[in-house]
PDB file of N, CA and C in Angstrom:
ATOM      1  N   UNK A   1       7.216  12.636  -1.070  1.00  0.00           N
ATOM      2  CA  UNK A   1       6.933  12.692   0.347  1.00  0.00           C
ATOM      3  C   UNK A   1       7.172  11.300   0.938  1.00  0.00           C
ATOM      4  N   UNK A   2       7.859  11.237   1.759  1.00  0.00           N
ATOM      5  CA  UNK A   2       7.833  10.138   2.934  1.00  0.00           C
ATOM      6  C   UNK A   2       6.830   9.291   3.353  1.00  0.00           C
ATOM      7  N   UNK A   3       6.764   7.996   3.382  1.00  0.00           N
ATOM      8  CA  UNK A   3       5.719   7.096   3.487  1.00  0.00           C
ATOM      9  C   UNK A   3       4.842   7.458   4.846  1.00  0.00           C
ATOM     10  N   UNK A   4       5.849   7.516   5.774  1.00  0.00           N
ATOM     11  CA  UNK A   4       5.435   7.946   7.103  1.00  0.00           C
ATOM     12  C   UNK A   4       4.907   9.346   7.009  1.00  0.00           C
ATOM     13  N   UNK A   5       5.655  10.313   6.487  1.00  0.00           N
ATOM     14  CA  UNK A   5       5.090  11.587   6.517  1.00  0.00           C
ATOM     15  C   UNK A   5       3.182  11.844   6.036  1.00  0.00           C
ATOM     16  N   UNK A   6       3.331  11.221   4.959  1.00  0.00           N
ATOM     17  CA  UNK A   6       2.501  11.024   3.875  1.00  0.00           C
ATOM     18  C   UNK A   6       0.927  10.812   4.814  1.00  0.00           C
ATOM     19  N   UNK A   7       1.544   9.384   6.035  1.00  0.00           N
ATOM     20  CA  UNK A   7       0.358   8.892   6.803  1.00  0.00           C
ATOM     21  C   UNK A   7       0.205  10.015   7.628  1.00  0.00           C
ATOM     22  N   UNK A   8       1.329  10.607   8.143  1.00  0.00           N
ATOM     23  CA  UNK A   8       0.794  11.438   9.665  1.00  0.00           C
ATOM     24  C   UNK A   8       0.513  12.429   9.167  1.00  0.00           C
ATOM     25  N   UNK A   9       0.369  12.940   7.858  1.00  0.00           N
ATOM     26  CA  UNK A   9      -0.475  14.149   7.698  1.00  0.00           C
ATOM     27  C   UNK A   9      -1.658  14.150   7.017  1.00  0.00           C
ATOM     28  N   UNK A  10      -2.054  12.667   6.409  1.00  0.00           N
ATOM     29  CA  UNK A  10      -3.562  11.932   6.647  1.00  0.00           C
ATOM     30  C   UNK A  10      -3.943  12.147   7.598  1.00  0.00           C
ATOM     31  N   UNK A  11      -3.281  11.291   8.705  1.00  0.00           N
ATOM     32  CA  UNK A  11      -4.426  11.167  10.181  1.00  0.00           C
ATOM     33  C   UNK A  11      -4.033  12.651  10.710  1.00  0.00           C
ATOM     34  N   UNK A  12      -3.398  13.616  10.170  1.00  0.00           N
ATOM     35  CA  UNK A  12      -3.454  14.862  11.045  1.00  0.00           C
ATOM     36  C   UNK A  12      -4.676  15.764  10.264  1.00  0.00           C
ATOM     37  N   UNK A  13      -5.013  15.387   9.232  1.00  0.00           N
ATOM     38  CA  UNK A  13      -5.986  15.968   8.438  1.00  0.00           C
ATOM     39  C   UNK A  13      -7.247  15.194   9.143  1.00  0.00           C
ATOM     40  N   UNK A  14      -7.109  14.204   9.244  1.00  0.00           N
ATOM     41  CA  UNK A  14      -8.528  13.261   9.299  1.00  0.00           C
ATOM     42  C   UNK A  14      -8.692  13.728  11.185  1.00  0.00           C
ATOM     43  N   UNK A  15      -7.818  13.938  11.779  1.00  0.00           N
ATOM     44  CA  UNK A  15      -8.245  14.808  13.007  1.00  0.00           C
ATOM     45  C   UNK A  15      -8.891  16.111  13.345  1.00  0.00           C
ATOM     46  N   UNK A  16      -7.909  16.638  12.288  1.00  0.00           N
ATOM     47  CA  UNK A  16      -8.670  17.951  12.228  1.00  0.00           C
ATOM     48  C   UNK A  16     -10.652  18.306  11.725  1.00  0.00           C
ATOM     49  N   UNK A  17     -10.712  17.368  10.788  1.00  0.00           N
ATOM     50  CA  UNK A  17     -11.819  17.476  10.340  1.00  0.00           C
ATOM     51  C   UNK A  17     -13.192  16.578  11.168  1.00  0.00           C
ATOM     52  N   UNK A  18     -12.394  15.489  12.050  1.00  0.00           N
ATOM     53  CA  UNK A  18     -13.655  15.357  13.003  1.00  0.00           C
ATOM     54  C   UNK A  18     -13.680  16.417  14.318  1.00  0.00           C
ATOM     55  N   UNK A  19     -12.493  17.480  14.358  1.00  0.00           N
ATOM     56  CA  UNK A  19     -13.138  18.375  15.462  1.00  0.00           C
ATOM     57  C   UNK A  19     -13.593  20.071  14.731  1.00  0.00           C
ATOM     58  N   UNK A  20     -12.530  20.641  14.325  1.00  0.00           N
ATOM     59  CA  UNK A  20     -13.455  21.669  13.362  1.00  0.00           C
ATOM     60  C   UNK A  20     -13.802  21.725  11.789  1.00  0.00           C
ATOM     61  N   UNK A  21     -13.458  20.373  11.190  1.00  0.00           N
ATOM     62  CA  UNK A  21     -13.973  20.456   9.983  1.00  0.00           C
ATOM     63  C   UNK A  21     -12.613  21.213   8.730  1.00  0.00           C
ATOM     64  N   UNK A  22     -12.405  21.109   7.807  1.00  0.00           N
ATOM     65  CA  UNK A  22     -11.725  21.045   7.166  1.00  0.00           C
ATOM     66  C   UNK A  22     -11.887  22.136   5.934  1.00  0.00           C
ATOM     67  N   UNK A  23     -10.934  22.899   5.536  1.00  0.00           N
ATOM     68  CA  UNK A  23     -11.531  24.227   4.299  1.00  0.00           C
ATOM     69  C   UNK A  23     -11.681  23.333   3.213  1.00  0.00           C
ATOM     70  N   UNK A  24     -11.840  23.645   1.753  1.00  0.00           N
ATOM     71  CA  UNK A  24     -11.855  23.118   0.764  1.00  0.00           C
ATOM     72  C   UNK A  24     -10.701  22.993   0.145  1.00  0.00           C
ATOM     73  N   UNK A  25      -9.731  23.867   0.623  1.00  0.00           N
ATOM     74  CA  UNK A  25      -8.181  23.793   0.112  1.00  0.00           C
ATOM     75  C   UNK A  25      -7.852  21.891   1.423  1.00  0.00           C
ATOM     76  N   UNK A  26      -7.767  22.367   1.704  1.00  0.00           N
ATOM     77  CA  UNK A  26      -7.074  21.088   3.148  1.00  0.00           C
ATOM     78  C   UNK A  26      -8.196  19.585   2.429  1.00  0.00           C
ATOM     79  N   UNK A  27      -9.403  19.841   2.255  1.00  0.00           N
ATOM     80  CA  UNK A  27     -10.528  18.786   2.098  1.00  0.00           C
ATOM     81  C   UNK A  27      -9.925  17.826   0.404  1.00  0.00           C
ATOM     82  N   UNK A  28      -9.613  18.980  -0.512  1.00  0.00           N
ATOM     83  CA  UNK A  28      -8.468  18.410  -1.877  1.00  0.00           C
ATOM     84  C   UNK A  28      -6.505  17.859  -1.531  1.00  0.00           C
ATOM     85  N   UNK A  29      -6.519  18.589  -0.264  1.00  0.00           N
ATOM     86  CA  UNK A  29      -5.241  17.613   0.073  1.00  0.00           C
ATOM     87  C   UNK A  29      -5.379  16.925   0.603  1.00  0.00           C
ATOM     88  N   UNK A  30      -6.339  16.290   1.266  1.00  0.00           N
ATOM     89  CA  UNK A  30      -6.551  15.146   1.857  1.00  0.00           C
ATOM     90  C   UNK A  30      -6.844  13.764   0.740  1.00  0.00           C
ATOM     91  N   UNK A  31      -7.881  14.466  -0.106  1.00  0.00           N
ATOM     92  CA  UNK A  31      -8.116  13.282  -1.136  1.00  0.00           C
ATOM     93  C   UNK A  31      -6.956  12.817  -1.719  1.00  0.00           C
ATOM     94  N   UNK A  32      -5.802  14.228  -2.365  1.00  0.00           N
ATOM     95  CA  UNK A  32      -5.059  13.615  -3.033  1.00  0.00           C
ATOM     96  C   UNK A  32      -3.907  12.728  -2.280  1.00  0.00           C
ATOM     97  N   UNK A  33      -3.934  12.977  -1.037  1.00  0.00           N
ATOM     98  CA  UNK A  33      -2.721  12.452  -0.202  1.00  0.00           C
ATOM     99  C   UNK A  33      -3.356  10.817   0.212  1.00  0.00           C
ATOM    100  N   UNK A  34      -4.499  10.642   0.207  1.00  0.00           N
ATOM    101  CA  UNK A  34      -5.197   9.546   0.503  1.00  0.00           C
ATOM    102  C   UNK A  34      -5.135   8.182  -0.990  1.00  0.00           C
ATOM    103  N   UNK A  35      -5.249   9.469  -2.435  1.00  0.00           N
ATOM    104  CA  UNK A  35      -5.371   8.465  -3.537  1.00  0.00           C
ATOM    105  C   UNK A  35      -3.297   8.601  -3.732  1.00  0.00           C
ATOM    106  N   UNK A  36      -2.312   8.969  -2.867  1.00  0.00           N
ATOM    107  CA  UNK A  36      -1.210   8.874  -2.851  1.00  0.00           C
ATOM    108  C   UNK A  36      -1.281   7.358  -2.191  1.00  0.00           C
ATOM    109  N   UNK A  37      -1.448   8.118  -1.063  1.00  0.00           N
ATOM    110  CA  UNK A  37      -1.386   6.313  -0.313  1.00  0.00           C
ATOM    111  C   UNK A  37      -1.517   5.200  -1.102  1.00  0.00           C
ATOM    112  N   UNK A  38      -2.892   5.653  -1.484  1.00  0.00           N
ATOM    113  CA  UNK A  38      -3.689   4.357  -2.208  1.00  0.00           C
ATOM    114  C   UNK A  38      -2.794   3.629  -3.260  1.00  0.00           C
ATOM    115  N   UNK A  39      -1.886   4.504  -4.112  1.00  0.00           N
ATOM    116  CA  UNK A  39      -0.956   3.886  -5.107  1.00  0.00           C
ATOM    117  C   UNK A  39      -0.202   3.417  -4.628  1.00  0.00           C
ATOM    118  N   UNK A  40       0.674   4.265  -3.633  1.00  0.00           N
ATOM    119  CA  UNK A  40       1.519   3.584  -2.927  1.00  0.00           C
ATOM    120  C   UNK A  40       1.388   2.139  -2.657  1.00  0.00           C
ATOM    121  N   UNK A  41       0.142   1.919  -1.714  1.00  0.00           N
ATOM    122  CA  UNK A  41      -0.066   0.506  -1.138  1.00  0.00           C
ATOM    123  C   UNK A  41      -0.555  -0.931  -2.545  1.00  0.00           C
ATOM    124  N   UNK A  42      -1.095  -0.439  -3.464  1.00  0.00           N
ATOM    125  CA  UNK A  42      -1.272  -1.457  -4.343  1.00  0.00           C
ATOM    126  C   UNK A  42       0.039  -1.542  -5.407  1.00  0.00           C
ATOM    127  N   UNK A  43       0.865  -0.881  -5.266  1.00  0.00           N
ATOM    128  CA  UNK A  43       1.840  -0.656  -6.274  1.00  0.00           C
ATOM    129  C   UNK A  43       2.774  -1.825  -5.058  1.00  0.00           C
ATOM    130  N   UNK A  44       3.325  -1.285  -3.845  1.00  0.00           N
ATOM    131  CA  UNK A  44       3.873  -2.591  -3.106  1.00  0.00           C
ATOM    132  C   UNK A  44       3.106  -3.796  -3.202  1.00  0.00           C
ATOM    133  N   UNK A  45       1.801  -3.901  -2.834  1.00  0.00           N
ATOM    134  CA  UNK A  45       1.771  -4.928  -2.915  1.00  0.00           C
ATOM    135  C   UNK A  45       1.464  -5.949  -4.415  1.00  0.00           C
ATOM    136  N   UNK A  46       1.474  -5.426  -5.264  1.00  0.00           N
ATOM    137  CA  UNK A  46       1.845  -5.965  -6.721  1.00  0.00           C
ATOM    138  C   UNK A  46       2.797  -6.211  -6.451  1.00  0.00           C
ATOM    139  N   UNK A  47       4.090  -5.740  -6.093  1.00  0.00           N
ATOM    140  CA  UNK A  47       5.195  -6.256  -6.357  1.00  0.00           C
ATOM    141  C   UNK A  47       5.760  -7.416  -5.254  1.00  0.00           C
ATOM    142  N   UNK A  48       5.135  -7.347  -4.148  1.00  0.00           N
ATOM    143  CA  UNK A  48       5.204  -8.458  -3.140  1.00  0.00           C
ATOM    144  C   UNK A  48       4.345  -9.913  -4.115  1.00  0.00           C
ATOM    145  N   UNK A  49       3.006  -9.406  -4.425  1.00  0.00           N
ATOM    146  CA  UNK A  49       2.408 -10.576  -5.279  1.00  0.00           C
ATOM    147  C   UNK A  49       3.500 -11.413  -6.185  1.00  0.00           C
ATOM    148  N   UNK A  50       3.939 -10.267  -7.319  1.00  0.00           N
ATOM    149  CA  UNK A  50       4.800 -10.723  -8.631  1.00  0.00           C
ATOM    150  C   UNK A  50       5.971 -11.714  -7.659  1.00  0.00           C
ATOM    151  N   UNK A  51       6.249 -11.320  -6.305  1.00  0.00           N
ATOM    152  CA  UNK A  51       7.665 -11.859  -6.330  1.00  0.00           C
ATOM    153  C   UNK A  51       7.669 -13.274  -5.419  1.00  0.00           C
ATOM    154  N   UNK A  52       5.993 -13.920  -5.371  1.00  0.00           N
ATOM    155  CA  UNK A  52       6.044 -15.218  -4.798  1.00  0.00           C
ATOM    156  C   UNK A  52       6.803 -16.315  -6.511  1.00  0.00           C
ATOM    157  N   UNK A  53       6.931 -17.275  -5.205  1.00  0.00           N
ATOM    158  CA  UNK A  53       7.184 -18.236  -5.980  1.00  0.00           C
ATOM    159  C   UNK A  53       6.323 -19.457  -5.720  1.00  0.00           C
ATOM    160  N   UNK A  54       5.823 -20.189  -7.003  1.00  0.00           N
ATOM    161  CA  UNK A  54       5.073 -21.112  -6.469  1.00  0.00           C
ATOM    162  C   UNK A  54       5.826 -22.556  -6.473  1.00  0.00           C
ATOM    163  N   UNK A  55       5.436 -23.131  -5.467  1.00  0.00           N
ATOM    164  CA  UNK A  55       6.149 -24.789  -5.349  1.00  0.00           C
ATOM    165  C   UNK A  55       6.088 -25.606  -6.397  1.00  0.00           C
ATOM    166  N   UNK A  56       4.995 -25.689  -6.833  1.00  0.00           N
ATOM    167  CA  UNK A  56       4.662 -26.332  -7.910  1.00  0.00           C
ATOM    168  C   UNK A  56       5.480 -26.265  -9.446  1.00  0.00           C
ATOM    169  N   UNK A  57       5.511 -25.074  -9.444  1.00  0.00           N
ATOM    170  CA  UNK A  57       7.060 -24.217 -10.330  1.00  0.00           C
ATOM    171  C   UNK A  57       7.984 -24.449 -10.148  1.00  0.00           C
ATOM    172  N   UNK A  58       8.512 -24.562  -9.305  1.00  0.00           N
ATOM    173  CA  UNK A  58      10.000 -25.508  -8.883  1.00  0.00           C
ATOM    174  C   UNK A  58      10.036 -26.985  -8.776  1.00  0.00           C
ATOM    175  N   UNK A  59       9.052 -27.724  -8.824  1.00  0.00           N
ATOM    176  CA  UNK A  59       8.604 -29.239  -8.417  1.00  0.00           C
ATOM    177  C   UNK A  59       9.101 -29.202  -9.579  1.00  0.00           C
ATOM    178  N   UNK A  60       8.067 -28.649 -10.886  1.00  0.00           N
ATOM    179  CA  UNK A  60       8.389 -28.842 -12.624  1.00  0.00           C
ATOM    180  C   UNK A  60       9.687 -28.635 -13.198  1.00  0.00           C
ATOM    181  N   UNK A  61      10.310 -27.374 -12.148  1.00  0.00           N
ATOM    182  CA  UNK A  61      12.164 -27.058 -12.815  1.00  0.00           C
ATOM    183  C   UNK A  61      13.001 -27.937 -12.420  1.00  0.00           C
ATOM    184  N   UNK A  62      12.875 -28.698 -11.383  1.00  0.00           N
ATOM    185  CA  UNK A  62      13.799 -29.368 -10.034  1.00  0.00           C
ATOM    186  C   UNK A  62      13.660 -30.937 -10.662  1.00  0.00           C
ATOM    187  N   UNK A  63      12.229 -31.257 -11.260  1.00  0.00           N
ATOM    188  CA  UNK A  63      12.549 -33.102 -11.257  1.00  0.00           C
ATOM    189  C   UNK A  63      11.791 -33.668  -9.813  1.00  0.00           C
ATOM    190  N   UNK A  64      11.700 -32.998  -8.527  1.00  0.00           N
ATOM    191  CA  UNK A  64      11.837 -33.054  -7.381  1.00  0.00           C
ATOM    192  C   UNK A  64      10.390 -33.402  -6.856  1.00  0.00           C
ATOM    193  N   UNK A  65       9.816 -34.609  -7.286  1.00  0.00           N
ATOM    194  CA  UNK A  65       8.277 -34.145  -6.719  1.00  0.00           C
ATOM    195  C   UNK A  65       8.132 -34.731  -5.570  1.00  0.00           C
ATOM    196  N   UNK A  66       9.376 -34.965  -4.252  1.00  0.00           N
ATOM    197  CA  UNK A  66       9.009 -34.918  -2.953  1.00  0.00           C
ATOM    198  C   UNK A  66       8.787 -33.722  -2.522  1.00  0.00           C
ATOM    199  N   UNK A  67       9.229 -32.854  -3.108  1.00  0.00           N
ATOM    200  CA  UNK A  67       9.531 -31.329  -2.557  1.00  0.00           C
ATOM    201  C   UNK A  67       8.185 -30.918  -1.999  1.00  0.00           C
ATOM    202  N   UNK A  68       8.278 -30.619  -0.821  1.00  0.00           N
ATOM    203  CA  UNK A  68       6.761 -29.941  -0.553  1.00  0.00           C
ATOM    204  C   UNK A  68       6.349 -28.587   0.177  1.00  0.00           C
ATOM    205  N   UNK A  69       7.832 -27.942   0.628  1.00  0.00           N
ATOM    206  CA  UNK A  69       7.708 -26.473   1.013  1.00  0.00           C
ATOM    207  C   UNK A  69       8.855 -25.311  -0.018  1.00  0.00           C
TER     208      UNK A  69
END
């Protein structure tokens, strides 16, 4: 499913259930579409984490210890 899709049928679930409340079928797709998200978003941002680089790491490869950005 589509990242976007994924959200707008969260918040179309999470609408529905603050005005008439939600069956127990819809109440288990919500969780699982919510612990979808949830991977989704820590799985990017692990990989945003893994892909800094630190200065200090390049100061040590480079020789370079004016380097400061």
């Amino acid at each position: 499913m589509d990242f976007d899709k994924l959200i707008a049928r969260i918040n179309e679930l999470s609408r529905k259930n603050k005005t008439v409340g939600l069956t127990d079928e819809e109440t288990k797709e919500r969780d699982e579409l919510r612990q979808r998200y949830l991977n989704n978003f820590k799985s990017n941002f692990k990989q945003q984490l893994d892909s800094i680089k630190y200065v200090e790491d390049e100061e040590d490869q480079n020789g370079d210890q004016n380097l400061k950005h």
